[in-house]
Protein backbone atom coordinates (compact mmCIF):
# COMPACT_ATOMS: atom_id res chain seq x y z
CA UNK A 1 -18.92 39.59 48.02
CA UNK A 2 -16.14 37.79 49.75
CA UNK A 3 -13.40 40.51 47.86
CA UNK A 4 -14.23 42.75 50.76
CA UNK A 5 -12.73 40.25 53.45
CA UNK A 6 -10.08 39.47 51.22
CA UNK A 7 -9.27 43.12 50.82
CA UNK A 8 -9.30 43.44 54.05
CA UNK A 9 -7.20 40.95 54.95
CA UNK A 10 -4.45 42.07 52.05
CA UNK A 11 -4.61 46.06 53.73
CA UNK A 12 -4.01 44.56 57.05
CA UNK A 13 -0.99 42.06 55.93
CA UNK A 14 0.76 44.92 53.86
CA UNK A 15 0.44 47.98 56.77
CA UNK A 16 1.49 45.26 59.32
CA UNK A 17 4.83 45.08 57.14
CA UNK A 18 5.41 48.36 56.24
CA UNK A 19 5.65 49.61 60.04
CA UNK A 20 5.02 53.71 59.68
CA UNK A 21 6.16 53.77 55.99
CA UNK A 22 3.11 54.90 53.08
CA UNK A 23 2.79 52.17 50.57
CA UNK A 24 2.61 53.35 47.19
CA UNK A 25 1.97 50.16 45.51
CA UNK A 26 0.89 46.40 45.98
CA UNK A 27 1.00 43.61 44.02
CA UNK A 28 -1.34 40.58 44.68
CA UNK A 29 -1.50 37.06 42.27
CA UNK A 30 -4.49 35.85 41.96
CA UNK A 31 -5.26 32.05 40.49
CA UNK A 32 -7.74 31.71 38.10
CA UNK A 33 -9.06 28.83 40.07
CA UNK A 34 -9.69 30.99 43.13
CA UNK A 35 -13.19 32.75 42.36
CA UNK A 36 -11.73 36.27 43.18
CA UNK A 37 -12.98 38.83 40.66
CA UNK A 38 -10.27 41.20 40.21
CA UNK A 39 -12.82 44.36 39.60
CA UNK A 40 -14.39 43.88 42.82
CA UNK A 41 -11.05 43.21 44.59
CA UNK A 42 -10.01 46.31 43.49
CA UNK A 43 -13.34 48.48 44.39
CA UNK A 44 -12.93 46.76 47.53
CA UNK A 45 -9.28 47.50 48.01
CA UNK A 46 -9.26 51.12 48.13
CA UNK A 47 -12.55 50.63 50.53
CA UNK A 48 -10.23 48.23 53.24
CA UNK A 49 -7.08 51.43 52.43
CA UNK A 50 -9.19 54.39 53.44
CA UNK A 51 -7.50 55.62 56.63
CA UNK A 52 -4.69 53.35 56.46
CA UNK A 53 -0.91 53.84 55.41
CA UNK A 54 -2.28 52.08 52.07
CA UNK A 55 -4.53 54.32 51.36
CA UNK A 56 -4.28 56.07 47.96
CA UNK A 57 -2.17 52.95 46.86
CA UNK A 58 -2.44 50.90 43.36
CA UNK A 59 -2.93 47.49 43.01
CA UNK A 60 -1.47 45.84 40.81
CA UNK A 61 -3.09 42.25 40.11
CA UNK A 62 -1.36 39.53 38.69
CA UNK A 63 -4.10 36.68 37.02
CA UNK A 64 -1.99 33.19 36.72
CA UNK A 65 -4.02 30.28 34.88
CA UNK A 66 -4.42 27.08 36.48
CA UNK A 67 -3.83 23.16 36.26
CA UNK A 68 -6.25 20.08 36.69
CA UNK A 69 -5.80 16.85 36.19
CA UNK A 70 -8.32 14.50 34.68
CA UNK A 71 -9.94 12.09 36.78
CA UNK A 72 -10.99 9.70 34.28
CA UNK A 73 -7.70 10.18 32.09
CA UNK A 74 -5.20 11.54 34.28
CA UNK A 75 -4.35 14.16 31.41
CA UNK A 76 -3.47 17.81 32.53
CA UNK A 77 -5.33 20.60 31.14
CA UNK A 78 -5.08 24.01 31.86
CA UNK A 79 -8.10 25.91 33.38
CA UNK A 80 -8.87 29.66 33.02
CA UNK A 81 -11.80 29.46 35.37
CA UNK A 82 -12.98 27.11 38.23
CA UNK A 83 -14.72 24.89 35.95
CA UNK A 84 -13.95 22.83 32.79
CA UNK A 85 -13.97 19.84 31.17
CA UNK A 86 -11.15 17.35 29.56
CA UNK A 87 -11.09 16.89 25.97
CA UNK A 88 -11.90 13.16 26.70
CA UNK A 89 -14.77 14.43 27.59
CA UNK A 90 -13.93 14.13 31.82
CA UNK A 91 -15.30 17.14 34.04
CA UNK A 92 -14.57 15.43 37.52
CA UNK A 93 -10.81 17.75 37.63
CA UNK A 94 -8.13 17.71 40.97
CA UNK A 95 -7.03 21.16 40.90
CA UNK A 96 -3.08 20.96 40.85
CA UNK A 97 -2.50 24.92 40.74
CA UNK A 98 -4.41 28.15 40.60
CA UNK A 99 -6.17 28.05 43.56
CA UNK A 100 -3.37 30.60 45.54
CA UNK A 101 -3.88 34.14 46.21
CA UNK A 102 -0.94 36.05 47.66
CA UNK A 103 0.69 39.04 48.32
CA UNK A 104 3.92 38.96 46.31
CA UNK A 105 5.06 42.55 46.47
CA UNK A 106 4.58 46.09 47.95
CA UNK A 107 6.05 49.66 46.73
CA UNK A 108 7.05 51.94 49.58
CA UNK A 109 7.43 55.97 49.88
């Protein structure tokens, strides 16, 4: 369950910016071509808060689709998962977008 790590690395980036001050919320976008499960992010976000200034926080998740590009066609499709096929019939894809996972926001007290 990599969501843990990830989770971990979201608590740590959001108390590092928000000095002393409780954070009430967070808001993370997640690509659908990145593998994260939001349900487990979440379980494993308010594990990573306990004892931090994040702790008790919501997170808000933000799922964006994403954008492949056909090898054998060069057509763009958009992908809802990390896998797929073209309509030609192609499944060897370049990922153009959806792969990102970032903190966009956080809510303060």
């Amino acid at each position: 369950m990599h969501e843990l790590g990830i989770a971990v690395e979201v608590v740590g980036a959001v108390s590092a910016r928000a000095g002393k001050n409780r954070v009430k919320r967070v808001i993370v976008q997640i690509g659908a071509l990145c593998a994260v499960l939001p349900d487990a992010l979440r379980f494993c976000f308010d594990l990573a808060a306990e004892g931090t200034i994040v702790q008790g926080a919501k997170l808000e998740i933000l799922l964006g689709p994403g954008r492949a590009r056909c090898r054998a066609c060069s057509s763009e499709l958009e992908l809802f998962r990390p896998f797929g096929s073209c309509p030609c019939g192609g499944t060897e894809l370049d990922f153009l977008t959806g792969d990102e996972l970032r903190v966009c926001a956080m809510e303060l007290e």
